[in-house]
Protein backbone atom coordinates (compact mmCIF):
# COMPACT_ATOMS: atom_id res chain seq x y z
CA UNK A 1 0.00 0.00 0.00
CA UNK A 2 2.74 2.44 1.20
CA UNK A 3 4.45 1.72 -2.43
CA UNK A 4 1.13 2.62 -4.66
CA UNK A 5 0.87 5.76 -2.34
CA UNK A 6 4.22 6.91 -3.02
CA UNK A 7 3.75 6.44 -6.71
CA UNK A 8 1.17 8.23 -6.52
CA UNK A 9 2.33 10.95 -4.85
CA UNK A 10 4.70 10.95 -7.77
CA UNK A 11 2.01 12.37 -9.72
CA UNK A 12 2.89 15.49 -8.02
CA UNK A 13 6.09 16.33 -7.88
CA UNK A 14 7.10 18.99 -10.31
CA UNK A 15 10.38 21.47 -10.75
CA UNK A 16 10.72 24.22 -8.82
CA UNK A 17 13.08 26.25 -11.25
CA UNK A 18 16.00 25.22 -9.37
CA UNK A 19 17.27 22.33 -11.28
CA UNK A 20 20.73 21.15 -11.38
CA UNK A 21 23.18 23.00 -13.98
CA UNK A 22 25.04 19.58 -14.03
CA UNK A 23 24.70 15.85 -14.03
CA UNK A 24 28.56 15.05 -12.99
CA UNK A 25 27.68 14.48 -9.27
CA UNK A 26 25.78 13.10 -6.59
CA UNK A 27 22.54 14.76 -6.34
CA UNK A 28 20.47 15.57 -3.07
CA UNK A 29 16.52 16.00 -4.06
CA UNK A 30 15.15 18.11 -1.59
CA UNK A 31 11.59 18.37 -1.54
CA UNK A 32 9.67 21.36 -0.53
CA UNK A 33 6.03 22.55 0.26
CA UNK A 34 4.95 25.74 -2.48
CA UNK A 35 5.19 27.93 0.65
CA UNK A 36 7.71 26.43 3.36
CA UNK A 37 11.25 27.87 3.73
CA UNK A 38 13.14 25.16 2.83
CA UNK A 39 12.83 27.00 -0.62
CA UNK A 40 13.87 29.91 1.03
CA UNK A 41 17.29 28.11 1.92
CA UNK A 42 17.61 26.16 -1.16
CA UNK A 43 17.52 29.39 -3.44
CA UNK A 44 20.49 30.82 -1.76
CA UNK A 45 22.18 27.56 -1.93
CA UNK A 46 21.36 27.51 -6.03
CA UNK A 47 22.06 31.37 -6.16
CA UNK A 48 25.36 30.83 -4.22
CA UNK A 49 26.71 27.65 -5.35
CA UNK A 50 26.60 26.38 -2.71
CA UNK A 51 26.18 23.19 -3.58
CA UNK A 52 28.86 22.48 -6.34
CA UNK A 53 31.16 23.91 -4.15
CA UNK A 54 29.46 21.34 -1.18
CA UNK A 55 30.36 18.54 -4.25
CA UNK A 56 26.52 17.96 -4.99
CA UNK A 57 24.04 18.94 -7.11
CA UNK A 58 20.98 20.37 -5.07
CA UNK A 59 17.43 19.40 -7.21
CA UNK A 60 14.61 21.08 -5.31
CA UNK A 61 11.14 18.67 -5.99
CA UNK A 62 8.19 20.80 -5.14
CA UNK A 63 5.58 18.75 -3.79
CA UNK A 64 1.70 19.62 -2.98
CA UNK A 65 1.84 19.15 0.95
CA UNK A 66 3.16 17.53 4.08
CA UNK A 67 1.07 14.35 2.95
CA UNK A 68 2.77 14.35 -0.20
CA UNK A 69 5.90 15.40 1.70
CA UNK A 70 6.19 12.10 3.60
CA UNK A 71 5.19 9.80 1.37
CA UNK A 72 7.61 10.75 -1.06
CA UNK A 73 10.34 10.80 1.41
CA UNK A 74 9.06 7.55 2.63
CA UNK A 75 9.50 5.89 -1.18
CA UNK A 76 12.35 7.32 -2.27
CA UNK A 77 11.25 9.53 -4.38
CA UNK A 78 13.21 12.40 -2.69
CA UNK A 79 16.26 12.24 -0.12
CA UNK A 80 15.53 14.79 2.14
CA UNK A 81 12.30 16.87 3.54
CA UNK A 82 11.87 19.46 6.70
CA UNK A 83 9.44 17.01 8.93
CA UNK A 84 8.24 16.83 12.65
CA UNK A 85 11.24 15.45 15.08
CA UNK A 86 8.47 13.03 16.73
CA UNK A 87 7.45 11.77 13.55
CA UNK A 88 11.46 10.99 12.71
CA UNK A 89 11.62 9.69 16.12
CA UNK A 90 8.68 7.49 15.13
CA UNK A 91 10.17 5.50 11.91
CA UNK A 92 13.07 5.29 13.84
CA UNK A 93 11.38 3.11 16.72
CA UNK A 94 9.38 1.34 14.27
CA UNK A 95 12.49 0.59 12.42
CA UNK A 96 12.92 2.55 9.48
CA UNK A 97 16.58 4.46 10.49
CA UNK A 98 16.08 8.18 9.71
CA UNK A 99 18.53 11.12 10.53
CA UNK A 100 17.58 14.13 11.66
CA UNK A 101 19.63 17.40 11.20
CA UNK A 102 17.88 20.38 13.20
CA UNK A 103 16.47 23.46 10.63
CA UNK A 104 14.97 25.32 12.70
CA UNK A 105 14.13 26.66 16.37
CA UNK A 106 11.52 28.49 15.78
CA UNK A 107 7.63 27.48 17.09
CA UNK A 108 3.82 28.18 16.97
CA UNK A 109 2.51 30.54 19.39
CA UNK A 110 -0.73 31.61 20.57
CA UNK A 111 -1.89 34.90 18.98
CA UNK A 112 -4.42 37.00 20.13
CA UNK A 113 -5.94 40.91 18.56
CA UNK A 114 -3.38 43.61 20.06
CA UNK A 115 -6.92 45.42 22.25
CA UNK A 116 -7.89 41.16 23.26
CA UNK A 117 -8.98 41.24 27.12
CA UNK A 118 -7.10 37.73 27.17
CA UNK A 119 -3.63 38.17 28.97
CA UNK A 120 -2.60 34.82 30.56
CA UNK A 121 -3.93 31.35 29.67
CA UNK A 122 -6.30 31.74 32.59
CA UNK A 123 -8.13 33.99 30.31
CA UNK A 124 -8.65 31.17 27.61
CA UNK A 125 -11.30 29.72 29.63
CA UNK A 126 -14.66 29.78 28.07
CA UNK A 127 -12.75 31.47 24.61
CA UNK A 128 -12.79 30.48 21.23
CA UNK A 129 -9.96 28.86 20.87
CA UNK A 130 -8.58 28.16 17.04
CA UNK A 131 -5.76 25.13 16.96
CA UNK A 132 -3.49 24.83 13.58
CA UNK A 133 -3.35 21.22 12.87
CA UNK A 134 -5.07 18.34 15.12
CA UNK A 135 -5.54 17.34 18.17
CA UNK A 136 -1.96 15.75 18.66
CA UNK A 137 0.01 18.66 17.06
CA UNK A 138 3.01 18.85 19.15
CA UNK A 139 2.37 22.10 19.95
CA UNK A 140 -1.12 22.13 20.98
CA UNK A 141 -0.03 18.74 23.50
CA UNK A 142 2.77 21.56 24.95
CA UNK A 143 -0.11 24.40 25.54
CA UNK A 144 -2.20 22.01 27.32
CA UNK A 145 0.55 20.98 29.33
CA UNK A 146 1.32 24.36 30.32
CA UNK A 147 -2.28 25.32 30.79
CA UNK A 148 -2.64 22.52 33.26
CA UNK A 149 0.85 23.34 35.00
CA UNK A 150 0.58 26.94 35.25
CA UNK A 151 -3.22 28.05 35.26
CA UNK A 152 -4.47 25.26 36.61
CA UNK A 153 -7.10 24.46 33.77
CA UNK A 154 -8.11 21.98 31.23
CA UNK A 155 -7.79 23.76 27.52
CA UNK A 156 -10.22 20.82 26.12
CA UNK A 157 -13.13 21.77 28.84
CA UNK A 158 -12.50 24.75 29.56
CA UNK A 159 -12.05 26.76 25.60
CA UNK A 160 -13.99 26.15 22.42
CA UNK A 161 -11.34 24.05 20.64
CA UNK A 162 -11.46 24.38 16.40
CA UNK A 163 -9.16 22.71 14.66
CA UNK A 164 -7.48 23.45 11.21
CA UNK A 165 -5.30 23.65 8.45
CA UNK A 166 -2.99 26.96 9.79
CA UNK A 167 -4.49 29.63 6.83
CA UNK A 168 -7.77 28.93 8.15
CA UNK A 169 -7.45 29.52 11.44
CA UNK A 170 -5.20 32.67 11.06
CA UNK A 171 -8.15 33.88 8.41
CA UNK A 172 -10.72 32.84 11.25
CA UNK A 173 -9.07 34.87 14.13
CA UNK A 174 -8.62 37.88 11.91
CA UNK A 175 -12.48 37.86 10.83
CA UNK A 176 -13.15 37.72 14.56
CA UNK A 177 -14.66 34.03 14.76
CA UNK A 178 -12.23 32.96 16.87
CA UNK A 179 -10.67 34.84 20.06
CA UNK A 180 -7.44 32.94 20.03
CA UNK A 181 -5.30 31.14 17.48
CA UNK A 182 -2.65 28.69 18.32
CA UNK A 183 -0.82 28.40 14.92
CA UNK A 184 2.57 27.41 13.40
CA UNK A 185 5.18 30.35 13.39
CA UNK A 186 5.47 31.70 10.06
CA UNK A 187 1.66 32.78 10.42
CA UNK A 188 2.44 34.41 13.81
CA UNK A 189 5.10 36.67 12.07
CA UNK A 190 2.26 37.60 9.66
CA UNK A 191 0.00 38.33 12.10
CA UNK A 192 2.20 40.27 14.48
CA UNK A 193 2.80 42.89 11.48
CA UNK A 194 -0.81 43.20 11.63
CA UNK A 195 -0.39 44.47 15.24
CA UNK A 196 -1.74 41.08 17.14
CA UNK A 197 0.55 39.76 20.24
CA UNK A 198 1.72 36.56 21.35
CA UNK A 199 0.18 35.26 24.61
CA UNK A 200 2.34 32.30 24.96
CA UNK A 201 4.89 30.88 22.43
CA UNK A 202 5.71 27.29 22.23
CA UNK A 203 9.63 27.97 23.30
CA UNK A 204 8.67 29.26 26.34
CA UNK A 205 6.26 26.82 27.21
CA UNK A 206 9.42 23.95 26.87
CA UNK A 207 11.57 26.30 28.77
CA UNK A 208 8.92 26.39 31.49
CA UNK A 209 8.70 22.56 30.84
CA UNK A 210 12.88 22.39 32.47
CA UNK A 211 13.96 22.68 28.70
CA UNK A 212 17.62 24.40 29.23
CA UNK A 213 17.69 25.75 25.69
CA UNK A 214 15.51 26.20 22.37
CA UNK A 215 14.59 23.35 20.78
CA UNK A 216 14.82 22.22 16.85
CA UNK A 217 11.44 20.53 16.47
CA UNK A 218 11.65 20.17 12.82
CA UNK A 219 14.79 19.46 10.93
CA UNK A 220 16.10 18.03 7.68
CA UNK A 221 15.10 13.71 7.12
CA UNK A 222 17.39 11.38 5.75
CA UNK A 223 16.75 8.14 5.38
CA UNK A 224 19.81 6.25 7.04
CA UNK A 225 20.00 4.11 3.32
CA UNK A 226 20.62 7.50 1.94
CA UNK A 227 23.42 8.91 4.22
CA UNK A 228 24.89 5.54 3.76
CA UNK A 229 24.78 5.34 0.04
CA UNK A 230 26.02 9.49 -0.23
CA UNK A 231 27.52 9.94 2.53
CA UNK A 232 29.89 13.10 1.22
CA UNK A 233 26.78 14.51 -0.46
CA UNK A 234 24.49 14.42 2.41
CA UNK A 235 27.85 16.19 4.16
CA UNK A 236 27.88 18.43 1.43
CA UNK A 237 24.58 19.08 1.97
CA UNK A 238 24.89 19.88 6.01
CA UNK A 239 27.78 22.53 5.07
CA UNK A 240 25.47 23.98 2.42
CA UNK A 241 22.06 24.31 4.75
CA UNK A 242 25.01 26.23 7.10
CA UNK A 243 26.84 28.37 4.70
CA UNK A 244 23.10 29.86 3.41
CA UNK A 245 22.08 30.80 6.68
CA UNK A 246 25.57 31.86 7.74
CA UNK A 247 24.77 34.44 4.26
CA UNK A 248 21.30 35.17 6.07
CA UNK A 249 22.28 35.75 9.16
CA UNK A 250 25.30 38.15 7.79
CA UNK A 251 24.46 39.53 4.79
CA UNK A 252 21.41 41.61 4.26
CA UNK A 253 21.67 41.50 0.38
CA UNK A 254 21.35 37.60 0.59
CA UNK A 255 17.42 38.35 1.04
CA UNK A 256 16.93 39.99 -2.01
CA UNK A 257 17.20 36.18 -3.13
CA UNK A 258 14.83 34.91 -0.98
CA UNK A 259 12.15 37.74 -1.00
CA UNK A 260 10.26 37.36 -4.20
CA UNK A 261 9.39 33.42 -2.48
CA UNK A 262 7.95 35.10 0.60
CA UNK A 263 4.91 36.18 -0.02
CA UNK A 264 5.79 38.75 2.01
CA UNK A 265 3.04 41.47 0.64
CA UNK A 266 4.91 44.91 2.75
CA UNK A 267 7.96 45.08 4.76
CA UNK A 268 6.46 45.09 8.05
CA UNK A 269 5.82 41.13 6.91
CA UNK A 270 9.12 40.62 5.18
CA UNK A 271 10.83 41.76 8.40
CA UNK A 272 8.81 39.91 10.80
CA UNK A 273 9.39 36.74 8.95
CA UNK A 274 13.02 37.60 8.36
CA UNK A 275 13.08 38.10 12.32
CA UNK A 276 11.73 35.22 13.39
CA UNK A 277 13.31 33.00 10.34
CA UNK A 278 16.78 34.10 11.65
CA UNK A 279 15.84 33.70 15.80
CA UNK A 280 15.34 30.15 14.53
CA UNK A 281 18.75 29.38 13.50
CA UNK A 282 20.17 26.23 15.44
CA UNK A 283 23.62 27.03 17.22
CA UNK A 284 23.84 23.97 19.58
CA UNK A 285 25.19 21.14 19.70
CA UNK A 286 24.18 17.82 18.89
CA UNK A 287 24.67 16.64 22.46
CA UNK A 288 23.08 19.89 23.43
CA UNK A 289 19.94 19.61 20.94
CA UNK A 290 19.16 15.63 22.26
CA UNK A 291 19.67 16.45 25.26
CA UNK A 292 16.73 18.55 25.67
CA UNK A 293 14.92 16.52 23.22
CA UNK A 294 15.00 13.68 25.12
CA UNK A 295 13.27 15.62 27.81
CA UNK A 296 10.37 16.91 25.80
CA UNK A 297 9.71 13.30 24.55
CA UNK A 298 9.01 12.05 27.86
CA UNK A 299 6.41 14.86 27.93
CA UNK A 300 4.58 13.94 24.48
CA UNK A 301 5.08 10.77 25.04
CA UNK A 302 3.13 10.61 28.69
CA UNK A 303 0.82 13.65 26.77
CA UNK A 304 -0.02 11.78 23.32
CA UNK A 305 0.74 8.28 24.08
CA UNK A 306 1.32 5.65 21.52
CA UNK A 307 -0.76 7.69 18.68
CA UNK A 308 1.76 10.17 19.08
CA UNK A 309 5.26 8.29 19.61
CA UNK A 310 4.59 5.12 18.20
CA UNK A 311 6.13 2.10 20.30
CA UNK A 312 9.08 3.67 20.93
CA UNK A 313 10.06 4.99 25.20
CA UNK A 314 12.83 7.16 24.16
CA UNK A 315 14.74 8.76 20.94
CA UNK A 316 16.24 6.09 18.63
CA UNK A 317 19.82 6.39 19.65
CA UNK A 318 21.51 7.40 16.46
CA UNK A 319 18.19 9.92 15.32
CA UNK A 320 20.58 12.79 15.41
CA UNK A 321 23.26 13.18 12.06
CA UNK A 322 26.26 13.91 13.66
CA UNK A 323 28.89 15.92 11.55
CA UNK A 324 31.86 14.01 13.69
CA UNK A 325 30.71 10.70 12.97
CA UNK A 326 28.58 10.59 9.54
CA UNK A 327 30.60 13.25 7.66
């Protein structure tokens, strides 16, 4: 079944103008949603170079969503996606070998209209409360944690819960049907050039969960067959992810390259997402980063139980690439 649905998914895939210039190398195919910012990072690599000079070829697959995202990972049909750390954590324990290489540290948040009486998650009781994505979305399981720990209420009972896709419950809380919107943080940068404030963010919430630092939630996939049969590309590749956010984080003309894929429709939103985009940047270390992983999967495991974590009681041991051991 999994094979039919990943040639099906095939169906989808299409170029995203960033084809390789040359055939002489390995290749890395990277696939990315129409609107994530993986293409962000993989036009500065193309741009740049970066990845002939990485010895790879960087193809960037656009593919129609995070369905179509994992199944194609899943079958081969690319090497590499941005997915969930659980769900890595997940194949991993059910014994499919994945790698994970953290992208980025930056989280949902709960947003709320600048002039909205609700200050503290004590106010969320008896709200309207809009959730992006379903009822085990990572952060959603950390909000009702929180809710429970610090204001001493039950988010299910106590709010109106609507779940959805994230545009629809960002459209939702701007046309007033909702009072609150938990959503994922590229739509929180949007919003907050609109003038709405965070109540709670989802990095504070691990923090106040004994987190020591920020957590990389979502990072780059690799299929251990992959790293194994490439292992200088998928190197290659690490360095190059680096090097364009190194040209990010330093120079300012680097996002005239990455602007026009934005969608960024003023420059209050180009800056906010530019803001939060670079805030994200991982700086730790890989004993660092598991570390406090390890710690927030005891929490969604005990908060989402096996329909969240699979079978698995802790992180598959080798989950994390490691740049001193694979490459």
């Amino acid at each position: 079944m999994l094979s039919r649905r990943a040639m099906l998914a095939g169906s989808v895939l299409g170029g995203l103008g960033l084809r390789a210039a040359r055939a002489d190398g390995p290749t890395i195919r990277l696939g990315s949603l129409p609107f994530g910012t993986s293409t962000w990072e993989a036009a500065v690599i193309k741009a740049r170079g970066l990845d002939v000079a990485n010895g790879f070829t960087l193809d960037a697959v656009k593919l129609a969503g995070n369905d179509a995202a994992r199944i194609s990972f899943i079958g081969g049909q690319v090497d590499t996606i941005i997915g969930d750390l659980l769900w890595a954590a997940r194949l991993g324990n059910d014994g499919q070998a994945v790698r994970f290489i953290p992208y980025s540290t930056s989280e949902g948040a709960v947003m709320v209209p600048a002039d909205s009486p609700v200050k503290t998650l004590k106010d969320l009781d008896g709200k309207r409360l809009g959730v992006a994505g379903g009822p085990l979305d990572k952060n959603w399981l950390l909000l009702k944690a929180q809710a429970k720990d610090a204001a001493g209420i039950d988010l299910e009972r106590a709010a109106e819960i609507a779940y959805g896709a994230p545009p629809l419950i960002t459209l939702k809380l701007e046309q007033g049907a909702l009072d609150a919107a938990l959503t994922y943080w590229t739509y929180c940068a949007r919003l907050e050039a609109k003038k709405y404030r965070r109540l709670v963010g989802a990095e504070d919430i691990m923090h106040a969960l004994g987190v020591a630092g920020d957590v990389a939630l979502i990072g780059y996939l690799f299929q251990d067959t992959v790293v194994k049969e490439k292992p200088a590309a998928v190197a290659g590749f690490v360095r190059a992810s680096r090097a364009a956010k190194d040209m990010l984080a330093q120079d300012p003309a680097t996002w005239q390259i990455v602007r026009p894929l934005m969608a960024a429709e003023d420059d209050a939103t180009f800056e906010a997402l530019k803001r939060d985009f670079l805030a994200g940047i991982p700086r730790r270390s890989v004993a660092e980063e598991r570390a406090d992983a390890e710690k927030l999967y005891t929490v969604m495991s005990r908060l989402g139980g096996a329909r969240l974590v699979g079978k698995g009681s802790a992180l598959p041991p080798d989950l994390y690439y490691d740049t001193g051991r694979n490459g």
